[in-house]
Structures are given as C-alpha cells and as structure tokens.
N, C-alpha and C. Protein backbone atom coordinates (compact mmCIF):
# COMPACT_ATOMS: atom_id res chain seq x y z
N UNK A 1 177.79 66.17 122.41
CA UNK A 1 177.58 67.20 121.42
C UNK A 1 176.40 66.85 120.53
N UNK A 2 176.69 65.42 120.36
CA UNK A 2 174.97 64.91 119.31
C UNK A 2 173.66 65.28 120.08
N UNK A 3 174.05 65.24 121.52
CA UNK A 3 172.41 65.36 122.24
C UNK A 3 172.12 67.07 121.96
N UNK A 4 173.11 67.76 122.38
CA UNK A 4 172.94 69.12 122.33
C UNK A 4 172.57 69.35 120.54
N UNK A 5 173.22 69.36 119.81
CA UNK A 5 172.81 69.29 118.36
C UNK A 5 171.25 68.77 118.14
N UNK A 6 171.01 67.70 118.67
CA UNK A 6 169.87 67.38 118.61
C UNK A 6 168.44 68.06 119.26
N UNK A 7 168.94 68.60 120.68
CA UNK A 7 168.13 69.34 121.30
C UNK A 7 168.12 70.54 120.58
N UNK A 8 168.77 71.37 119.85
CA UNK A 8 168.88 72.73 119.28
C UNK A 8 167.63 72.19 118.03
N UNK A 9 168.33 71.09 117.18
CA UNK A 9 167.38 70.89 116.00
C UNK A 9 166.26 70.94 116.37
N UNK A 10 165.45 70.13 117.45
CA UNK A 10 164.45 69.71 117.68
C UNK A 10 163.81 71.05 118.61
N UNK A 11 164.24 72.15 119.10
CA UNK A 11 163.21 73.59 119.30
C UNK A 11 163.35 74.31 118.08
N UNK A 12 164.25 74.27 117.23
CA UNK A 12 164.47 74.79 116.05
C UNK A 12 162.47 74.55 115.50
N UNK A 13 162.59 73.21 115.32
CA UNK A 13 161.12 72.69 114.77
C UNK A 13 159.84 73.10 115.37
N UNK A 14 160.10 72.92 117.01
CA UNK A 14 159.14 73.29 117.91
C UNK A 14 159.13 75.49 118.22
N UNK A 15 159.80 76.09 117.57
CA UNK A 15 159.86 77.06 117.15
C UNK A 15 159.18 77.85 115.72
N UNK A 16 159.41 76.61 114.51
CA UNK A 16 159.19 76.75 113.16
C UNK A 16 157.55 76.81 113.18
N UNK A 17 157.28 75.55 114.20
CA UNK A 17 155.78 75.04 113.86
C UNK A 17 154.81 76.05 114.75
N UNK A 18 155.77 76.81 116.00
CA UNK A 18 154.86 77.76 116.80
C UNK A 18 154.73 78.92 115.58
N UNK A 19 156.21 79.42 115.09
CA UNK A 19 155.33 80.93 114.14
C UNK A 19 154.20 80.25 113.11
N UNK A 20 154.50 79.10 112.55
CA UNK A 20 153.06 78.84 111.42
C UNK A 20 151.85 79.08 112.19
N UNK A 21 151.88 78.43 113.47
CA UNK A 21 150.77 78.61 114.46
C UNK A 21 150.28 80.04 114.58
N UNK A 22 150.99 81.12 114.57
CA UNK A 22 150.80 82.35 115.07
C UNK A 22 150.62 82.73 113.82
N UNK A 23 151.08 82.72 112.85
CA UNK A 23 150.88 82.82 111.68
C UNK A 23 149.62 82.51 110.52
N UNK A 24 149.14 81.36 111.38
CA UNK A 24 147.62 81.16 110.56
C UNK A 24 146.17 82.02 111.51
N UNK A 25 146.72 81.69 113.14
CA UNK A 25 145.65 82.67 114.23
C UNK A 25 145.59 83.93 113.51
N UNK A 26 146.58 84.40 112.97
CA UNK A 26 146.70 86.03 112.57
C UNK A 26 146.08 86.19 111.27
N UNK A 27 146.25 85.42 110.35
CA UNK A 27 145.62 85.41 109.34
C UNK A 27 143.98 85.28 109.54
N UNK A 28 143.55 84.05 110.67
CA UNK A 28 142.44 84.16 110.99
C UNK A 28 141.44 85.02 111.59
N UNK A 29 142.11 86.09 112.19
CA UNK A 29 142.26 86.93 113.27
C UNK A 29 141.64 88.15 112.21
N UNK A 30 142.31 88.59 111.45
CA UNK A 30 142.10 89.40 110.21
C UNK A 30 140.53 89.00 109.61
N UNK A 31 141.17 87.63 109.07
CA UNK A 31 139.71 87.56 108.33
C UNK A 31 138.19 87.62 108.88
N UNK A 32 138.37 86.98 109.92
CA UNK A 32 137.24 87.58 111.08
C UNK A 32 136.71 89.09 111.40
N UNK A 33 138.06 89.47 111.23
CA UNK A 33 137.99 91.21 111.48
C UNK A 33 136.79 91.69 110.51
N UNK A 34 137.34 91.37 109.27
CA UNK A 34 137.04 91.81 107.59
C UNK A 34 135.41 91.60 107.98
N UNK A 35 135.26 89.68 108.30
CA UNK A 35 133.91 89.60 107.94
C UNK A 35 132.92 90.31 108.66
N UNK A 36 133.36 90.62 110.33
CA UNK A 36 132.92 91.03 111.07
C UNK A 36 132.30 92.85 110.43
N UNK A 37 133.17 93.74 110.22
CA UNK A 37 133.56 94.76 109.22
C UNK A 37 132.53 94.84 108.40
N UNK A 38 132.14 93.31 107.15
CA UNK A 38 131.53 93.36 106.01
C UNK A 38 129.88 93.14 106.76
N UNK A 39 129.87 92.95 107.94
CA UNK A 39 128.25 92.34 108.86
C UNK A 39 127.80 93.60 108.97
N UNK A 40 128.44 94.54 109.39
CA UNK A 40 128.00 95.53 110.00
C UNK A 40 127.85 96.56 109.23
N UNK A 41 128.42 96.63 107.87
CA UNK A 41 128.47 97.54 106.80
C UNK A 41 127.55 97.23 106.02
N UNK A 42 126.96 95.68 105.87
CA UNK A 42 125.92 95.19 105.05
C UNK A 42 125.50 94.06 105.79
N UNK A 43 124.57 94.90 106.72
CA UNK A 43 123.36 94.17 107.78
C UNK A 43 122.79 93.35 106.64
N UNK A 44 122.20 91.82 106.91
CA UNK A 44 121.48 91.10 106.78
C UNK A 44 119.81 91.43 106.76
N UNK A 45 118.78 91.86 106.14
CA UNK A 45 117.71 92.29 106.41
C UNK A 45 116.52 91.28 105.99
N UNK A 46 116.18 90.93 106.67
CA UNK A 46 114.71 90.09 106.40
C UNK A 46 113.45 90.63 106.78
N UNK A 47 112.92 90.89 105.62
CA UNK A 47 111.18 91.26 104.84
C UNK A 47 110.75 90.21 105.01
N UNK A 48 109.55 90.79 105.82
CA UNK A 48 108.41 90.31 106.32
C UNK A 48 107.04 90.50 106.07
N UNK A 49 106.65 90.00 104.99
CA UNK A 49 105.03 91.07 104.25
C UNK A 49 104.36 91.45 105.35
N UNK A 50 103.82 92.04 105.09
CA UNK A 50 102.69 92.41 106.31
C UNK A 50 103.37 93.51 107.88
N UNK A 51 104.42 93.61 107.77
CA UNK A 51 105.13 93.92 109.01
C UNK A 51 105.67 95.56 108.66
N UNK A 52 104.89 96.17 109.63
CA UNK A 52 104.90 97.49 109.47
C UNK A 52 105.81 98.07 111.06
N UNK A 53 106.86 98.77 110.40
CA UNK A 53 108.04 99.11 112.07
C UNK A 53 108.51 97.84 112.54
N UNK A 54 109.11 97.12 111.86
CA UNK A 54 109.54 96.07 112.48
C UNK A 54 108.31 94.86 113.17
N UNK A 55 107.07 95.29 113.28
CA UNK A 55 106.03 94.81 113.50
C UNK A 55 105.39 93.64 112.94
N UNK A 56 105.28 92.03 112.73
CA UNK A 56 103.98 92.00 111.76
C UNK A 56 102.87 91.20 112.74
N UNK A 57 102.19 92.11 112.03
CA UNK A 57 100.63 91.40 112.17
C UNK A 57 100.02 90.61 111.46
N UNK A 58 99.28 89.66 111.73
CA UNK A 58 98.24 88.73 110.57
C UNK A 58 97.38 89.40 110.25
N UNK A 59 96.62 89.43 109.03
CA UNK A 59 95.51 90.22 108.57
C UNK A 59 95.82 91.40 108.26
N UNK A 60 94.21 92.13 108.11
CA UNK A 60 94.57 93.82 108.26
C UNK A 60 94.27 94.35 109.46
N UNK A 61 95.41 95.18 109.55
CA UNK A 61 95.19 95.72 111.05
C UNK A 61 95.35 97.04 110.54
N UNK A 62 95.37 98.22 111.54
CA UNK A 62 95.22 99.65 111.86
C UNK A 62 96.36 100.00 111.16
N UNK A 63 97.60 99.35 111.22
CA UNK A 63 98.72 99.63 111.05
C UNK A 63 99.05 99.23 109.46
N UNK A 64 98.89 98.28 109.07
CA UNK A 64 98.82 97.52 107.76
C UNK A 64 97.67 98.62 107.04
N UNK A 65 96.87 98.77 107.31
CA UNK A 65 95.82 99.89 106.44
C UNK A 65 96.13 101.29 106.26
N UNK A 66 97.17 101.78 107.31
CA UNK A 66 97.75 102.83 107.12
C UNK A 66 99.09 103.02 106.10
N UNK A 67 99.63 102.35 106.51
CA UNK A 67 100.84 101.81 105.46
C UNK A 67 100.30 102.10 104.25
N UNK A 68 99.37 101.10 103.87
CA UNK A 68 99.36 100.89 102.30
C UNK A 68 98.46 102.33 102.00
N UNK A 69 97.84 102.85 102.58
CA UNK A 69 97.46 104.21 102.47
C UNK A 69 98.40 105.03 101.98
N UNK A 70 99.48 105.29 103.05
CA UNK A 70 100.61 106.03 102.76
C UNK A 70 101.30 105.61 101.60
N UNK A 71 101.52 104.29 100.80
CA UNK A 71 102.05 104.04 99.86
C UNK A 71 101.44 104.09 98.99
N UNK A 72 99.71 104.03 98.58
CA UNK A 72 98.78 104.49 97.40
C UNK A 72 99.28 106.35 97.33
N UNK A 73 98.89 106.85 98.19
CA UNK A 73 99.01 108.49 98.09
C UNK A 73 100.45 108.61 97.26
N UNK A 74 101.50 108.12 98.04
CA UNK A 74 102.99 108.69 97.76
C UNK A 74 103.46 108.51 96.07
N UNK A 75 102.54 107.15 95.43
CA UNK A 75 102.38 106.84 94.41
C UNK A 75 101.92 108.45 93.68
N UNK A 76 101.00 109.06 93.97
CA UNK A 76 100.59 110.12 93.04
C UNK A 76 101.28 111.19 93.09
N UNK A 77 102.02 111.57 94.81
CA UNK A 77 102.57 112.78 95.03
C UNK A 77 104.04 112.94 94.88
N UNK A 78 104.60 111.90 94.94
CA UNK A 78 106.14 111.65 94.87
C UNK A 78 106.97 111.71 93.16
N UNK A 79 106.95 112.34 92.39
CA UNK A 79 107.18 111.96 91.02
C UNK A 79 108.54 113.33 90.30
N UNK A 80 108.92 113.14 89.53
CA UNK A 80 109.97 113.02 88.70
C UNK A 80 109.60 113.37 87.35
N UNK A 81 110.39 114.34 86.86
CA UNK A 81 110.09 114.08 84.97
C UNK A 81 109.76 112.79 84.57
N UNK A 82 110.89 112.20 84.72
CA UNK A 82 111.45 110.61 84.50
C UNK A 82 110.13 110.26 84.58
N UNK A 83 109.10 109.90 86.02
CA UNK A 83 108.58 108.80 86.28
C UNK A 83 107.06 109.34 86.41
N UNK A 84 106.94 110.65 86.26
CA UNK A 84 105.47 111.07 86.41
C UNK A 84 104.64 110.20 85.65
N UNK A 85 104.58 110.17 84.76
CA UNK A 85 103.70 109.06 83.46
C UNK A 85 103.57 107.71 84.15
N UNK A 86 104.82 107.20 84.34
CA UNK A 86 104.72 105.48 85.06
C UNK A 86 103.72 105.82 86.11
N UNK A 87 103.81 106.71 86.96
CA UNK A 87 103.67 106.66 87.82
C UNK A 87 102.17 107.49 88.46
N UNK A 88 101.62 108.13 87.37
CA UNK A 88 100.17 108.42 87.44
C UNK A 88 99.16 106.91 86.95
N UNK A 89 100.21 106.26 85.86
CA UNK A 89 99.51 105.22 85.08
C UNK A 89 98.94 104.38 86.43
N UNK A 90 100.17 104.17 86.77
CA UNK A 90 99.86 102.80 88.34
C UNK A 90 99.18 103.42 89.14
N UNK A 91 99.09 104.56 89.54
CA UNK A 91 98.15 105.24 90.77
C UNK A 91 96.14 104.96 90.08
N UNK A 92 96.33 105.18 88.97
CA UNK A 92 95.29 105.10 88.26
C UNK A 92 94.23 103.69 88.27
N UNK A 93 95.26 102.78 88.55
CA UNK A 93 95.11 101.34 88.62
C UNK A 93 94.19 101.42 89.94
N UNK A 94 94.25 102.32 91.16
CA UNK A 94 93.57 102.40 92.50
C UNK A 94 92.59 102.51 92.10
N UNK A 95 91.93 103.99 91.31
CA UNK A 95 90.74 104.62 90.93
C UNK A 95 89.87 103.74 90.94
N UNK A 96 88.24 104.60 91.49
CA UNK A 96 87.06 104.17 91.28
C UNK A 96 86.55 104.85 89.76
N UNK A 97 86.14 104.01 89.43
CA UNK A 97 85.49 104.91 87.88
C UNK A 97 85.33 106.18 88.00
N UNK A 98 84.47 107.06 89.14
CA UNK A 98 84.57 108.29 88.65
C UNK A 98 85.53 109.36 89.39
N UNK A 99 86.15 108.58 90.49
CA UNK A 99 87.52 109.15 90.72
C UNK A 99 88.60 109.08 89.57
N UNK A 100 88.49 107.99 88.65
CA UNK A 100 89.64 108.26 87.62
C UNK A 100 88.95 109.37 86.80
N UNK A 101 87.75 109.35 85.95
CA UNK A 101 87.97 110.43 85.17
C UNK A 101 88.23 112.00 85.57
N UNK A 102 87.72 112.19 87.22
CA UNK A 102 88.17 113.47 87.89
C UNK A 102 89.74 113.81 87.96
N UNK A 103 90.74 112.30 87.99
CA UNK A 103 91.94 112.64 88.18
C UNK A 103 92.29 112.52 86.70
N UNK A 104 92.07 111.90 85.31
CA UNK A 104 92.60 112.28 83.95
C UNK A 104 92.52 113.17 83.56
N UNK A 105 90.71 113.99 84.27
CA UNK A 105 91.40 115.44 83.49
C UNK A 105 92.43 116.70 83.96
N UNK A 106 92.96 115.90 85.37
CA UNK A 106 93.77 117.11 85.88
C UNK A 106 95.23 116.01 85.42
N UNK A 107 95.36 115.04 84.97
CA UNK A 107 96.85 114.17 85.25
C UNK A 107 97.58 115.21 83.82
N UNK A 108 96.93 114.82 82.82
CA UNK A 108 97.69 115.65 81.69
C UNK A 108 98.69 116.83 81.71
N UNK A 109 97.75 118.08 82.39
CA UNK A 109 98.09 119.34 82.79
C UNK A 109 98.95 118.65 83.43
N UNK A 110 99.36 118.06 84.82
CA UNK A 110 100.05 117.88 85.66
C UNK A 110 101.37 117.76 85.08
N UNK A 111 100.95 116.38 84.49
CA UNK A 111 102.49 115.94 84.02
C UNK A 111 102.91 116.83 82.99
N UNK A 112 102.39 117.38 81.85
CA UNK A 112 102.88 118.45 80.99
C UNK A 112 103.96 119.76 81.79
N UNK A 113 103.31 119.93 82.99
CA UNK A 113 103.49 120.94 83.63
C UNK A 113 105.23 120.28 84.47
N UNK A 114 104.93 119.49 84.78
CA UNK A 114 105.96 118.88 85.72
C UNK A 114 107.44 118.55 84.55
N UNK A 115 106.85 117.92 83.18
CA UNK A 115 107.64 118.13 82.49
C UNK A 115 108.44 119.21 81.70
N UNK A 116 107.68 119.98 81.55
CA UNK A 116 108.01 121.26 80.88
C UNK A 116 109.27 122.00 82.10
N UNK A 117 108.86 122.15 82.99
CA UNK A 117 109.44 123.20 84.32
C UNK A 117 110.90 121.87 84.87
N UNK A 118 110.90 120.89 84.35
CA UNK A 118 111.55 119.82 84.95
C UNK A 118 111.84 119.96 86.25
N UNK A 119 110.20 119.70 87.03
CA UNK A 119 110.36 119.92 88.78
C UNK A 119 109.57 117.87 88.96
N UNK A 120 110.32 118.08 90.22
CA UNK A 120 110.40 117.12 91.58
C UNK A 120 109.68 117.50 91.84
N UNK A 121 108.79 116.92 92.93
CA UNK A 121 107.76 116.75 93.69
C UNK A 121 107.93 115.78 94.79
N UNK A 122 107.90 116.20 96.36
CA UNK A 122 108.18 115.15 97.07
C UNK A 122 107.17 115.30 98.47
N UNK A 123 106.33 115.00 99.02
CA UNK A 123 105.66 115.21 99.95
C UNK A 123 105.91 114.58 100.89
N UNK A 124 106.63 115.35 101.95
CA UNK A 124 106.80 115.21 103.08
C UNK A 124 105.91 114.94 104.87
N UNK A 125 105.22 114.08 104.90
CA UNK A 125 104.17 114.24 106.02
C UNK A 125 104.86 114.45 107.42
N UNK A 126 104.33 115.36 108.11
CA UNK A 126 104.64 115.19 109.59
C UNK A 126 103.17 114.58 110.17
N UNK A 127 102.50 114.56 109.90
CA UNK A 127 101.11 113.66 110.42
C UNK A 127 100.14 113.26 109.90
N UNK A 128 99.55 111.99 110.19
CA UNK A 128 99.02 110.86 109.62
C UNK A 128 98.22 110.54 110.34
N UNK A 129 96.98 110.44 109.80
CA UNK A 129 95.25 110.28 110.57
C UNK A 129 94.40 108.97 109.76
N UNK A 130 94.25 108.23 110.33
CA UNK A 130 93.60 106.66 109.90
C UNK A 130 91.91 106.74 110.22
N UNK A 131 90.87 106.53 109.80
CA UNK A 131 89.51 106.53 110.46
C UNK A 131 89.08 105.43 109.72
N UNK A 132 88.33 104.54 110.97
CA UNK A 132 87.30 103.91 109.69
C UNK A 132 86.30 104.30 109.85
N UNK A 133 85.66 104.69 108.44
CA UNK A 133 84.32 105.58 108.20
C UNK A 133 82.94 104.20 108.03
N UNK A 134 83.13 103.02 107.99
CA UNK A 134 82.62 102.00 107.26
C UNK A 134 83.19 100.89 107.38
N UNK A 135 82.16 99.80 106.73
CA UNK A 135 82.77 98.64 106.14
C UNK A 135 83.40 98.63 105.50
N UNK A 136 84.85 98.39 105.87
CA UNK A 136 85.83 98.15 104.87
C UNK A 136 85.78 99.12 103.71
N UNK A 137 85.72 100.54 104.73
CA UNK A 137 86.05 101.88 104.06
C UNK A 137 86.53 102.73 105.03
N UNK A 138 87.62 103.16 104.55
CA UNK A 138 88.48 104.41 105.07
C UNK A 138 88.83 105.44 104.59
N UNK A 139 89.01 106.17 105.73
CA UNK A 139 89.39 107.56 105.11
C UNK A 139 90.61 107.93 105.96
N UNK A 140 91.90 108.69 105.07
CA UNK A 140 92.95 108.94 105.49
C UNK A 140 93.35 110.18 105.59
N UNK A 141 93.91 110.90 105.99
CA UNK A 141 94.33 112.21 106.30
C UNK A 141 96.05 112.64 106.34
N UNK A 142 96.67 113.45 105.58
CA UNK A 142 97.69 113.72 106.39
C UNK A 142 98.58 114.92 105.91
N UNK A 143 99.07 115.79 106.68
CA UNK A 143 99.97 117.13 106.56
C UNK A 143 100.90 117.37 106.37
N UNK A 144 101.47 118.03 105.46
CA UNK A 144 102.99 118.10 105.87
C UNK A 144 103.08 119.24 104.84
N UNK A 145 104.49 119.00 104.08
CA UNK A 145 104.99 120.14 103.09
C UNK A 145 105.24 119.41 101.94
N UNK A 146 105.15 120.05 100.85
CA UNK A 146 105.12 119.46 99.26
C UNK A 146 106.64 120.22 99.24
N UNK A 147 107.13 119.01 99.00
CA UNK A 147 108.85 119.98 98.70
C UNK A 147 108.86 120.09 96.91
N UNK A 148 109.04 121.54 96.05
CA UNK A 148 109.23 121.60 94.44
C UNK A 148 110.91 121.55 94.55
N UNK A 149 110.76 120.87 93.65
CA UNK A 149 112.50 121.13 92.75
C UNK A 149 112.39 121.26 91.02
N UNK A 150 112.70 122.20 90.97
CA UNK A 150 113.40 122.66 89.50
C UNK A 150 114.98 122.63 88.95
N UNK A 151 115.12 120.46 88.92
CA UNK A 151 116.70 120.85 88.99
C UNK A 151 117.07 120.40 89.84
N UNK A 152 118.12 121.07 90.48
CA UNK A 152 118.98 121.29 91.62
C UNK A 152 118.46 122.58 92.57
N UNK A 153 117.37 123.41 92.15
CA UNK A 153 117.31 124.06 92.57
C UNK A 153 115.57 124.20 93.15
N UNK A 154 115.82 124.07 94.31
CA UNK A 154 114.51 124.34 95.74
C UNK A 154 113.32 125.43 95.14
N UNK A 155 112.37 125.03 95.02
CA UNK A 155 111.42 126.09 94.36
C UNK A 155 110.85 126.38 95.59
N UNK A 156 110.43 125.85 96.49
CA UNK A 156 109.79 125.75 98.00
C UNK A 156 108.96 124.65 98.49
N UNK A 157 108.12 124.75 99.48
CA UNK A 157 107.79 123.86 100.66
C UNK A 157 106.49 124.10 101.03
N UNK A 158 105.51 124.67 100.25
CA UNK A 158 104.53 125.02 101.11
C UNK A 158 103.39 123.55 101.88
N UNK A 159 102.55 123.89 102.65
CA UNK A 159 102.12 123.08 103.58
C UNK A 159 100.79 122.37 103.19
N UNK A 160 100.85 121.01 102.57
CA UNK A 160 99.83 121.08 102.29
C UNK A 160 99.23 119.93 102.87
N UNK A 161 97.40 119.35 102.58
CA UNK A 161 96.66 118.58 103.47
C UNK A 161 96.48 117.29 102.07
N UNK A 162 96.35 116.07 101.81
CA UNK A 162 96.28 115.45 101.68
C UNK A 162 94.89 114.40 101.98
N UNK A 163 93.88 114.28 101.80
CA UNK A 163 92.72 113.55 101.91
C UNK A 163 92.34 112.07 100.99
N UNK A 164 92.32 110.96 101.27
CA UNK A 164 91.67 109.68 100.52
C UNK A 164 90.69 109.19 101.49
N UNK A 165 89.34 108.75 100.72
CA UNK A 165 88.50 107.88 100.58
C UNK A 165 88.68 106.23 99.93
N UNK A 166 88.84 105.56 100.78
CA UNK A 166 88.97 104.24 100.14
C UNK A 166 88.69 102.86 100.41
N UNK A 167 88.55 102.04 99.86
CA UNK A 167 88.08 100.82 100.52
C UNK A 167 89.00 99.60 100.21
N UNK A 168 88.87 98.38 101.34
CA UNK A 168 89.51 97.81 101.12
C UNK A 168 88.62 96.16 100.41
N UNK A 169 87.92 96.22 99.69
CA UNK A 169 87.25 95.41 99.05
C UNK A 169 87.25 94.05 97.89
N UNK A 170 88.42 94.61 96.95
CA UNK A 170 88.62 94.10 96.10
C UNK A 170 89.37 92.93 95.91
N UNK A 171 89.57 92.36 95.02
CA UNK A 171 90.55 90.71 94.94
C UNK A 171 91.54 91.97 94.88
N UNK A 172 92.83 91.39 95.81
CA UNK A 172 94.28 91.91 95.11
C UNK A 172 94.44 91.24 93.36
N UNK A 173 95.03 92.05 92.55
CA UNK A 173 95.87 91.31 91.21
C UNK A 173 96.84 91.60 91.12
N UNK A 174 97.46 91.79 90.02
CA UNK A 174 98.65 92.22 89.81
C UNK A 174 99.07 93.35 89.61
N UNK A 175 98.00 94.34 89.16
CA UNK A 175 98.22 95.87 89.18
C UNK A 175 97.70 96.10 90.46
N UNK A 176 96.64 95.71 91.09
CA UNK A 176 95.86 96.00 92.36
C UNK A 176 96.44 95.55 93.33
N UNK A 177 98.02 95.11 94.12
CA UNK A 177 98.03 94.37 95.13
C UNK A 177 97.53 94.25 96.29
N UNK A 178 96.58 95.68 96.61
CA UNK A 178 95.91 96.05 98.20
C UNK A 178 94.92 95.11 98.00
N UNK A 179 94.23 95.68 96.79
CA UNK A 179 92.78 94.90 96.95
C UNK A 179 91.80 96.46 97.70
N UNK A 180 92.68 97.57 96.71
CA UNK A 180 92.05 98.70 97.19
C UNK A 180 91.48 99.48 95.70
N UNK A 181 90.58 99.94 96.57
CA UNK A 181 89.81 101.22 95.70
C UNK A 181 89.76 102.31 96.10
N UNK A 182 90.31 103.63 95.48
CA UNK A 182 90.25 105.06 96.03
C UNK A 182 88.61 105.91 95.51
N UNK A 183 88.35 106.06 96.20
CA UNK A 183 87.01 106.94 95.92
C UNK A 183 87.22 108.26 95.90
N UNK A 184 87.80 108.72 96.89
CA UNK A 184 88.75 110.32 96.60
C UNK A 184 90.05 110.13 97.22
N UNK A 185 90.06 111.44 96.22
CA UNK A 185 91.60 111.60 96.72
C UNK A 185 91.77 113.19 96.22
N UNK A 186 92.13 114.15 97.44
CA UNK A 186 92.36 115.82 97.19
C UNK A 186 93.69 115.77 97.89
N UNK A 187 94.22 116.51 96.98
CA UNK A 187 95.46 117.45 97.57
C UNK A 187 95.44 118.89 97.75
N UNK A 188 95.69 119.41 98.14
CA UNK A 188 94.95 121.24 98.43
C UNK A 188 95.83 121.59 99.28
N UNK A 189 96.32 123.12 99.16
CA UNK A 189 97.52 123.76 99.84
C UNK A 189 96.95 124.16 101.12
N UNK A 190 97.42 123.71 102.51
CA UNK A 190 96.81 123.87 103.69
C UNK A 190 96.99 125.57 104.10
C-alpha cells in the first residue's frame, strides 16, 4: 500500500509540475502573440537621409533633386490659417533677392486673404517634370489640382501648373538645408 501511495504521490507531482509547464508555454504563447500584434501595428521605421522611395543614393541625384523640389514648392502651397505666416516666412528663406521681393508683395494679400476666409490650401500633383537647364540649375514643373477648404467645407479643385527655377549652389545652414536658391517660382490656374 506504501508503494502504491507513493506512486500516486509521486504523478500527483509529475502532474503538478506538467500544468506549471503548460501554464508558463501559455503565458508565453500570449505574450509573443501581443508582441508580435504590437510589430505589426507599430512597424519599426528607419530614415535614411538622402533616400528617396525607399531608395538611397550618395550625392545629388535626379531623384534627391526632385524630392527636395517637391518639398521647397509644398512649403509655399500647402498652408493653413494656423501656419500660413510660419510657413511663407521659411519658404522665403529659399528666395533669390529679387524673387523674394516679387513674392512679399503678393505674400501679405495671400495670407490676409487665407486668413480672413479661414481656407486650406492643399496641392495635389499628379505629375512631376525635373530638367536640368544648367550648372547646378533646375527647373521643375508640375500639375495637378489646388484643393480650397473653407472649414469643413470643399470650396473646389481647380487644375493648376506649378513652375520653379532653382539652383543648387549654396552652403546648406540652418534655415537653408538644400543649399538651394529659387529664382522663380509661378503658380497659375492651368
């Protein structure tokens, strides 16, 4: 009867210690789940200067000169009650001397206007044209629709063309990070 007593105690244990076993896999099992869950909900992303589409290149390339094109322009066309002011100030920082005073005397009106009507401004491109005209001068091109908002509410879309003159010449600083200068820059309803 002691052996049998003893054999019962002793799977009793070898029973106890299998559910902890199953019991911590499951717990582990979960938490894996979770982290797995938290990977995929909040991808890991690593920035790469210079790397345009997943791309990078050394130097300036075709692709890198277009980019920062598209991000000087979007600077002037993209704006907000809120941010029109910030955000003519820094575009301004591009200007060639007499491209800025052509764009101060239209920025005022602008932003007055943008403030008053409390409209959005968002320019949408469907196409994008790169040339180099020069030494370390370009000219950019591109089309699409100027989306207005007043609000919450859609003022319209009409189609417009987008044109810069610019070079890539300068020391980058701290307001300048291209190391660009705009010589023109038109916006005009296509």
């Amino acid at each position: 009867m002691a052996t049998v007593e003893a054999a019962v105690g002793w799977q009793k244990w070898v029973i106890a210690a299998l559910l902890v076993v199953v019991g911590l896999l499951g717990i582990l099992l979960f938490r894996a789940d979770d982290a797995l869950a938290q990977a995929v909900r909040h991808p890991q992303l690593e920035v790469v200067p210079g790397a345009v589409a997943g791309l990078y290149t050394a130097g300036i390339s075709h692709a890198n000169v277009q980019a920062a094109a598209f991000n000087l322009a979007s600077i002037a066309l993209d704006v907000t009650p809120k941010n029109v002011g910030q955000k003519y100030r820094e575009f301004e920082d591009f200007l060639s001397p007499g491209e800025l005073l052509a764009f101060e005397k239209q920025a005022s009106s602008l932003e007055s206007g943008i403030k008053s009507r409390d409209e959005s401004r968002v320019f949408i491109a469907d196409h994008q044209h790169l040339a180099r005209v020069g030494n370390d001068l370009y000219k950019f091109s591109e089309t699409g629709t100027y989306e207005f908002f007043s609000g919450d509410i859609h003022l319209g879309n009409p189609p417009y063309k987008v044109s810069m003159v610019f070079s890539v010449d300068d020391e980058p600083s701290p307001d300048n990070p291209y190391g660009v200068v705009i010589h023109r820059f038109d916006v005009e309803q296509a």
